[in-house]
Protein backbone atom coordinates (compact mmCIF):
# COMPACT_ATOMS: atom_id res chain seq x y z
CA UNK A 1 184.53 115.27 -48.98
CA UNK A 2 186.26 118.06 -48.26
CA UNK A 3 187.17 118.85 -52.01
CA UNK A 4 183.10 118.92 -52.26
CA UNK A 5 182.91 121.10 -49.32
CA UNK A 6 185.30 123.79 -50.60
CA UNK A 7 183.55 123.51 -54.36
CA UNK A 8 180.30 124.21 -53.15
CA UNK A 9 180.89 126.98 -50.97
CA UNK A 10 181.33 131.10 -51.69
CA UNK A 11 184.28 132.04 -53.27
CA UNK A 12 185.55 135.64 -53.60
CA UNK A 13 186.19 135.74 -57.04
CA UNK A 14 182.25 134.56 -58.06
CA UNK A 15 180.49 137.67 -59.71
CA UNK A 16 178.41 140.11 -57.87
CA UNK A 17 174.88 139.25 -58.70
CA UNK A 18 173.02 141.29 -61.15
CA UNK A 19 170.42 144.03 -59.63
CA UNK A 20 167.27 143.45 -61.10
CA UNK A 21 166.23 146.30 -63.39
CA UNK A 22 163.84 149.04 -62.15
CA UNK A 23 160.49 150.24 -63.28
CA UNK A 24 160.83 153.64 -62.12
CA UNK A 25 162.68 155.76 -64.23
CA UNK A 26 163.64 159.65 -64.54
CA UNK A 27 160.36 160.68 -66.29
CA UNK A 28 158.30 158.74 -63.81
CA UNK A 29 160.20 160.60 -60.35
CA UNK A 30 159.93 163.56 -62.64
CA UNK A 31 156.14 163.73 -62.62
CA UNK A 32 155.57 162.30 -59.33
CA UNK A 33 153.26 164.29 -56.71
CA UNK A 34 156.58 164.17 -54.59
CA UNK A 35 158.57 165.81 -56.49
CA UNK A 36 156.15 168.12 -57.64
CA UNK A 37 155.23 169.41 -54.45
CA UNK A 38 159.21 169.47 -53.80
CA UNK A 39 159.63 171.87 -56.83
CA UNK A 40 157.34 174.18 -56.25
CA UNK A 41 158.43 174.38 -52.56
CA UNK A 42 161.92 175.40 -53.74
CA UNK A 43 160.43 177.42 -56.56
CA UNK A 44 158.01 179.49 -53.68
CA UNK A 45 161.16 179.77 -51.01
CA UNK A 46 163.60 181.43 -53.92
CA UNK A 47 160.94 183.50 -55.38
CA UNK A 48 159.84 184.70 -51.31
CA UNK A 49 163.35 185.26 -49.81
CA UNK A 50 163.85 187.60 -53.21
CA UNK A 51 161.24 189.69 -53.17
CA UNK A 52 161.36 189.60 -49.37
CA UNK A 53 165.07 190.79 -49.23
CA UNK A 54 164.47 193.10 -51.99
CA UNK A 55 162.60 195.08 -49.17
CA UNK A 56 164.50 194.57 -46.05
CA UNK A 57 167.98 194.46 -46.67
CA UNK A 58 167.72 198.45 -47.86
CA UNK A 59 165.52 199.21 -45.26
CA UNK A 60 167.60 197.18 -42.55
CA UNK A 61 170.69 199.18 -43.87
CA UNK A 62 169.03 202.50 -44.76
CA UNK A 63 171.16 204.38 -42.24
CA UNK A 64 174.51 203.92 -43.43
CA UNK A 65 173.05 203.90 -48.00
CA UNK A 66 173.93 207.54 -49.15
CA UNK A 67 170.26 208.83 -49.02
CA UNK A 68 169.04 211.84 -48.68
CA UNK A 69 167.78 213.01 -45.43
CA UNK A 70 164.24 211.60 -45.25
CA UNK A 71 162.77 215.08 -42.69
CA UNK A 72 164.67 217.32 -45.53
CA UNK A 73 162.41 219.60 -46.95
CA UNK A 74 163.04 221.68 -50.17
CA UNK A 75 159.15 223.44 -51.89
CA UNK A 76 161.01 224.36 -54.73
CA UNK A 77 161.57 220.83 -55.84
CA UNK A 78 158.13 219.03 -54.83
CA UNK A 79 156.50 216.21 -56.24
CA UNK A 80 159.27 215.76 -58.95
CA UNK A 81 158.57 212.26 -60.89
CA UNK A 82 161.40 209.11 -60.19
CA UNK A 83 164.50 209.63 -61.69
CA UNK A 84 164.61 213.35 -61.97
CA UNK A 85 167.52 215.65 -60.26
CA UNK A 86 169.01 212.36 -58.50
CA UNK A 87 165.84 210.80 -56.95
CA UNK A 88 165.04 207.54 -57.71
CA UNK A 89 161.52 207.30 -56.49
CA UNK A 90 160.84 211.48 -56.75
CA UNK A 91 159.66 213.69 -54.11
CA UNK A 92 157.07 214.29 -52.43
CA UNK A 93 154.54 217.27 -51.65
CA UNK A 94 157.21 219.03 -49.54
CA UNK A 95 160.13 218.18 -52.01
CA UNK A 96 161.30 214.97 -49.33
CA UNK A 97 163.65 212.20 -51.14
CA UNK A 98 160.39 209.47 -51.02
CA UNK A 99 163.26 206.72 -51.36
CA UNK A 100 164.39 208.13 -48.18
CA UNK A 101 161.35 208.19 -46.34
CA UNK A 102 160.40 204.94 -47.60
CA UNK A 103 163.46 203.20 -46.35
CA UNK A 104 163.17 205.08 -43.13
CA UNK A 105 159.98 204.41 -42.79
CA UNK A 106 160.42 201.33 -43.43
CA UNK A 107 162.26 200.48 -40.17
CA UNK A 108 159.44 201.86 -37.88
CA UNK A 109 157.14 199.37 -40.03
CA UNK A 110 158.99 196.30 -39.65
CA UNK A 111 160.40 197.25 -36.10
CA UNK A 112 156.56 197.18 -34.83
CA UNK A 113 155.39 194.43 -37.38
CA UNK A 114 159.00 191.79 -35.92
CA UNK A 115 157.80 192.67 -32.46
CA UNK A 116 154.59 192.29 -32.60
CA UNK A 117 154.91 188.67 -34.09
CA UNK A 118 157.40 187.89 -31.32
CA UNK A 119 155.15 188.86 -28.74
CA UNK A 120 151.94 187.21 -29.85
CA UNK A 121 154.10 184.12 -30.73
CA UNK A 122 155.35 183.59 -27.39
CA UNK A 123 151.84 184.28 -25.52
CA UNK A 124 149.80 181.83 -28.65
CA UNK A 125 152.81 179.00 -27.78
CA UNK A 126 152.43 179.46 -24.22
CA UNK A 127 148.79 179.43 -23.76
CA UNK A 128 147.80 177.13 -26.34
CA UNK A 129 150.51 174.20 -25.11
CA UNK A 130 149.27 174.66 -21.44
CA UNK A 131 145.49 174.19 -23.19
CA UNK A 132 146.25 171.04 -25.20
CA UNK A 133 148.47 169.58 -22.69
CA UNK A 134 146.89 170.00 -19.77
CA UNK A 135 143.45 170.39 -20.50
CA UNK A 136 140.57 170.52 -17.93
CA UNK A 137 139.56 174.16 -16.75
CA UNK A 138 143.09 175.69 -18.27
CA UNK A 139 141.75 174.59 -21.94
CA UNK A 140 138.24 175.88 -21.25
CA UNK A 141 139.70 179.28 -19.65
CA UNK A 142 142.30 179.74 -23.09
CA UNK A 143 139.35 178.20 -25.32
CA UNK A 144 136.50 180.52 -24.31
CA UNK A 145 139.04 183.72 -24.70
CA UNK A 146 140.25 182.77 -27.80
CA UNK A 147 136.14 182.80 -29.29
CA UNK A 148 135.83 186.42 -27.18
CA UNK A 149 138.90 187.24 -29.44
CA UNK A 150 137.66 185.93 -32.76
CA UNK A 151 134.79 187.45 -32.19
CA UNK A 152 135.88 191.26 -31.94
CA UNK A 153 136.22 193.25 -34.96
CA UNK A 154 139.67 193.27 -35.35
CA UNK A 155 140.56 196.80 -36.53
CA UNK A 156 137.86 198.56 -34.87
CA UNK A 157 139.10 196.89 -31.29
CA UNK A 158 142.82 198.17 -32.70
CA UNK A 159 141.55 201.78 -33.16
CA UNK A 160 139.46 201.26 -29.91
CA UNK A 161 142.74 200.55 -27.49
CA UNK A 162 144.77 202.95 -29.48
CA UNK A 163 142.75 205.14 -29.09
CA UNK A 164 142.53 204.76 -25.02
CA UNK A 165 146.24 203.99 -24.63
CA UNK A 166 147.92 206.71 -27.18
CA UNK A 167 149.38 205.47 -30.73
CA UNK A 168 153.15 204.71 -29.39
CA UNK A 169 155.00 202.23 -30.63
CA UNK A 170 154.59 200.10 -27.88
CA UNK A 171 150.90 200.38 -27.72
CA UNK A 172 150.73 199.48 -30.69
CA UNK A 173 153.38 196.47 -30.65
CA UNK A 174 151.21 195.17 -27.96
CA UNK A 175 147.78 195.73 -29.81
CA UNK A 176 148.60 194.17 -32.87
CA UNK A 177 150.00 191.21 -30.71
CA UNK A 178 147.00 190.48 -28.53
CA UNK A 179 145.29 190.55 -31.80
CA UNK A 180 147.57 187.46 -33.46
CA UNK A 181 147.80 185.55 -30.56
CA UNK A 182 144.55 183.46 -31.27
CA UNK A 183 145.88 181.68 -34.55
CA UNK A 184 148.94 180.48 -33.01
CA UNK A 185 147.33 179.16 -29.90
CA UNK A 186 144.60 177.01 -31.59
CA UNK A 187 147.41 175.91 -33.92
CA UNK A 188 149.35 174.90 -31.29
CA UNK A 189 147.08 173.63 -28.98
CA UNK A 190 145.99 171.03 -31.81
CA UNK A 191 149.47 170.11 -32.21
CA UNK A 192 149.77 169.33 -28.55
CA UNK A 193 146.56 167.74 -28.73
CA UNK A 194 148.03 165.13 -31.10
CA UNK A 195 151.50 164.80 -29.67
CA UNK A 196 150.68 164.31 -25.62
CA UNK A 197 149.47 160.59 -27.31
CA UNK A 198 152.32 159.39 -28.43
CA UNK A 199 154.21 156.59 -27.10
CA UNK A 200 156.74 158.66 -25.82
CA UNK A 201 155.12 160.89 -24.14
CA UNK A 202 153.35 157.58 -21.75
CA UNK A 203 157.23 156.20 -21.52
CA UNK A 204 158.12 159.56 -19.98
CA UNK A 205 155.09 159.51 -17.82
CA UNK A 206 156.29 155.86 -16.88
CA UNK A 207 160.10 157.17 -16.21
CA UNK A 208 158.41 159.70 -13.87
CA UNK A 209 158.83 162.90 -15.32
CA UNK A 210 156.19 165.67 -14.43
CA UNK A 211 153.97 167.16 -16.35
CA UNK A 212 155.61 170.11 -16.66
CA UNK A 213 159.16 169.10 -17.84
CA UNK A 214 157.50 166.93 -20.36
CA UNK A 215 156.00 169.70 -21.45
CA UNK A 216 158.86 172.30 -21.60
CA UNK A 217 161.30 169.66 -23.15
CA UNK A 218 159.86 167.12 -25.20
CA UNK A 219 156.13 168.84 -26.23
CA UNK A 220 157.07 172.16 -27.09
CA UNK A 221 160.40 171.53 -28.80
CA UNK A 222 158.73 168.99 -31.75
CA UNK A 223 156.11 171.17 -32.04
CA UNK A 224 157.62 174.63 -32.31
CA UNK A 225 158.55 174.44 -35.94
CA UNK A 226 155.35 174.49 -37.04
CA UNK A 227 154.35 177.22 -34.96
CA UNK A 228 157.42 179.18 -36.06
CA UNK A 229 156.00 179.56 -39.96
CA UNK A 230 152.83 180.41 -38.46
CA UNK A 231 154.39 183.19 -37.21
CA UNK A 232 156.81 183.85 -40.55
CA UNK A 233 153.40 184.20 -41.81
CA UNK A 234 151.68 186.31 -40.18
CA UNK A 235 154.33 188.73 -40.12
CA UNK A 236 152.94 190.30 -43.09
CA UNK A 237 149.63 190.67 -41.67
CA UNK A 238 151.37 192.61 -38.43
CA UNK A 239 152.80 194.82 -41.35
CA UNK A 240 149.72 195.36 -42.86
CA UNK A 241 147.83 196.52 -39.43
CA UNK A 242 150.56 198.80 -38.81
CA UNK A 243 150.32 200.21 -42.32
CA UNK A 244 146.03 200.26 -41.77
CA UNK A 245 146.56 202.00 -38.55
CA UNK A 246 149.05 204.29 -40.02
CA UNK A 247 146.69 205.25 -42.41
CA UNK A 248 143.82 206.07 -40.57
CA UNK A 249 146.38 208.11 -38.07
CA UNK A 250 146.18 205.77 -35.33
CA UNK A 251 150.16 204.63 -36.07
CA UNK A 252 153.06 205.73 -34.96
CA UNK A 253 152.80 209.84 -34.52
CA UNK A 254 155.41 212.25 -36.16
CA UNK A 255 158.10 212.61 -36.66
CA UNK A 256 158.43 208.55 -37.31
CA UNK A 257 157.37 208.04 -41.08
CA UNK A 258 155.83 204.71 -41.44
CA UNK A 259 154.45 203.19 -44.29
CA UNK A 260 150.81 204.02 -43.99
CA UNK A 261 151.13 207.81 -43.23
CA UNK A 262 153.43 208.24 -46.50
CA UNK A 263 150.56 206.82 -48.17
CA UNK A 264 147.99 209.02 -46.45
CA UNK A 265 149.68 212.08 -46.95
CA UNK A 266 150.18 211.10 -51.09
CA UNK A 267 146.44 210.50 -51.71
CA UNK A 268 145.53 213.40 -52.42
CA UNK A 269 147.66 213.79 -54.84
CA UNK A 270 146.94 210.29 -56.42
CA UNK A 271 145.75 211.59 -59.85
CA UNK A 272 149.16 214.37 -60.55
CA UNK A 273 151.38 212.24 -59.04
CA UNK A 274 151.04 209.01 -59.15
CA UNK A 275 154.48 208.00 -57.04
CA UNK A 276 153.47 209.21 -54.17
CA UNK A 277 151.14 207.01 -53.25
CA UNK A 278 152.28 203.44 -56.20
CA UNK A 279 155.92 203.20 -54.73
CA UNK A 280 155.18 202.91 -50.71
CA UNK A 281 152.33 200.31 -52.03
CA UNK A 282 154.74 198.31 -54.42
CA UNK A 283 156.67 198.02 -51.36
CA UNK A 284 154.14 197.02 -48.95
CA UNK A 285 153.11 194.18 -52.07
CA UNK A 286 156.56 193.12 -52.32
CA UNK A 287 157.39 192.28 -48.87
CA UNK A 288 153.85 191.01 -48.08
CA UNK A 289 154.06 188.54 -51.31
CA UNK A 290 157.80 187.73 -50.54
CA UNK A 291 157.05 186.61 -46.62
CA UNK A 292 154.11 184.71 -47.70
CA UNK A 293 155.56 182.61 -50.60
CA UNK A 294 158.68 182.01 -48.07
CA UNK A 295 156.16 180.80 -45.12
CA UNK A 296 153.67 178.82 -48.12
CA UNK A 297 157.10 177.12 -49.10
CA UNK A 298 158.74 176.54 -46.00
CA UNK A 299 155.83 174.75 -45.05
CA UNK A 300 155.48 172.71 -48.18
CA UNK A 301 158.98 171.76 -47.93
CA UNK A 302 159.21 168.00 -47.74
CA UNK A 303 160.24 166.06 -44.85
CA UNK A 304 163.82 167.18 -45.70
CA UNK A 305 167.24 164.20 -46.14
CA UNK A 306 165.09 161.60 -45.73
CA UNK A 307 163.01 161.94 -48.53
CA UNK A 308 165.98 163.30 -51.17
CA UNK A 309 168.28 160.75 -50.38
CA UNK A 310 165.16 158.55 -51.49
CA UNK A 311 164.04 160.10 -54.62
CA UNK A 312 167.96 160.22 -54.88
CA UNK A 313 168.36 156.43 -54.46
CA UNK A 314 165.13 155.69 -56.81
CA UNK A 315 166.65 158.18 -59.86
CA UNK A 316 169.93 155.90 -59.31
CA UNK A 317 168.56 153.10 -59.68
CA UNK A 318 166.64 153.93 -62.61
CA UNK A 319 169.70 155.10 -64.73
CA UNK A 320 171.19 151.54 -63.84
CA UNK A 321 167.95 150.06 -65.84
């Protein structure tokens, strides 16, 4: 009986049983929506942190480069083309390095454009988790100004407070702010919306937290991220206001060279020298196209180890079939 016993049970020599032989194989993860999506996303991050650090780093470290001074002026060398007498991007109509001024410029551009983003971010997360969380009059109150908002004309309520207030560089921080709060307060307010239902949320209502610390640490924290590439993205919008405003002479006033007055003062030039006004634009079109494709695949990205470590553990197994 007990010889019986011992025969029948495991033994630690037997042979590990054979894993049964996968359908899925390399071509088939290869094509798959997945890892499509998961492609381009890295493809779009690579691609947007280039051209996007093409443009800041110089600008970032423009101080300590060996340029030219940018407020330099020399009329016996103006509007020389790039790459003539040690300019890379020529001169302009008063013989300035335009390298120079770009990069200087540059700073003012992104300075106003960083700020701005940071201010309306923290007023749009703010308002619109109060809205979706706590509802009642506060979502009506936040609700009915963010349609007053979206409503406006944007650039002709930017010229219109400018205009009142002065064109600093604080005005103007704040202006193009107030303006870009509205799409991260809907955002988020939707996103608090959906998250105040979730089981966790009652199980802290239940442990007896208040409203307000389940707000502040559990609400806000899981839905942040999302907000965050909102704001990544619209960055290059804040850019592009500054550069509109700068433009029409409602920027930043001289002697700060921003992005929009260097174009200005080059278009009337446009058709002799083509530099002047091609190169500040290039640049403008490089970092807008670089922050854009880094926001587009940041938020494409999958859901991150969970889902390689699966598409990991489905190619394995289908070079084992």
């Amino acid at each position: 009986m007990t010889a019986t016993l011992d025969a029948s049970g495991p033994s630690p020599a037997d042979p590990t049983p054979q894993e049964r032989p996968s359908a899925v194989t390399p071509k088939h993860l290869a094509a798959a929506g997945a890892t499509r999506r998961a492609r381009d996303s890295r493809l779009k991050i690579w691609v947007g942190s280039v051209c996007a650090l093409i443009v800041i780093l110089p600008v970032a470290f423009a101080r300590v480069l060996p340029l030219q001074n940018p407020d330099a002026t020399d009329l016996g060398s103006r509007r020389l083309p790039p790459l003539t007498d040690g300019h890379l991007f020529g001169t302009d109509q008063l013989g300035r390095d335009l390298l120079a001024r770009i990069l200087y410029g540059g700073q003012v551009s992104l300075l106003v454009g960083i700020l701005a983003v940071l201010v309306s971010g923290l007023i749009g997360l703010v308002l619109g988790s109060m809205a979706g969380y706590f509802g009642g009059w506060v979502d009506t109150v936040v609700s009915r100004l963010l349609e007053a908002q979206l409503s406006l004309p944007l650039l002709m309520m930017l010229l219109l407070v400018v205009a009142l207030f002065g064109p600093s560089i604080p005005v103007i921080t704040f202006v193009i702010a107030i303006a870009q709060w509205p799409e991260i307060a809907r955002l988020t307010r939707s996103l608090v919306l959906v998250e105040r239902e979730k089981p966790y949320i009652a199980a802290s209502r239940v442990l007896g937290l208040g409203k307000t610390a389940i707000l502040t640490r559990h609400i806000v924290p899981n839905v942040i991220k999302q907000t965050s590439l909102v704001v990544l993205l619209l960055l290059a919008q804040a850019v592009l206001l500054e550069s509109a405003l700068s433009y029409l002479g409602a920027g930043p006033q001289r002697p700060f060279a921003t992005w929009g007055r260097i174009i200005s003062d080059g278009q009337d030039y446009i058709t002799t020298s083509w530099w002047l006004v091609t190169l500040p634009g290039l640049v403008i079109v490089l970092l807008v196209i670089g922050v854009n494709l880094l926001g587009d695949g940041l938020r494409d990205r999958p859901a991150g180890s969970g889902l390689r470590a699966l598409l990991g553990r489905l190619a394995l197994t289908g070079k084992k079939a």
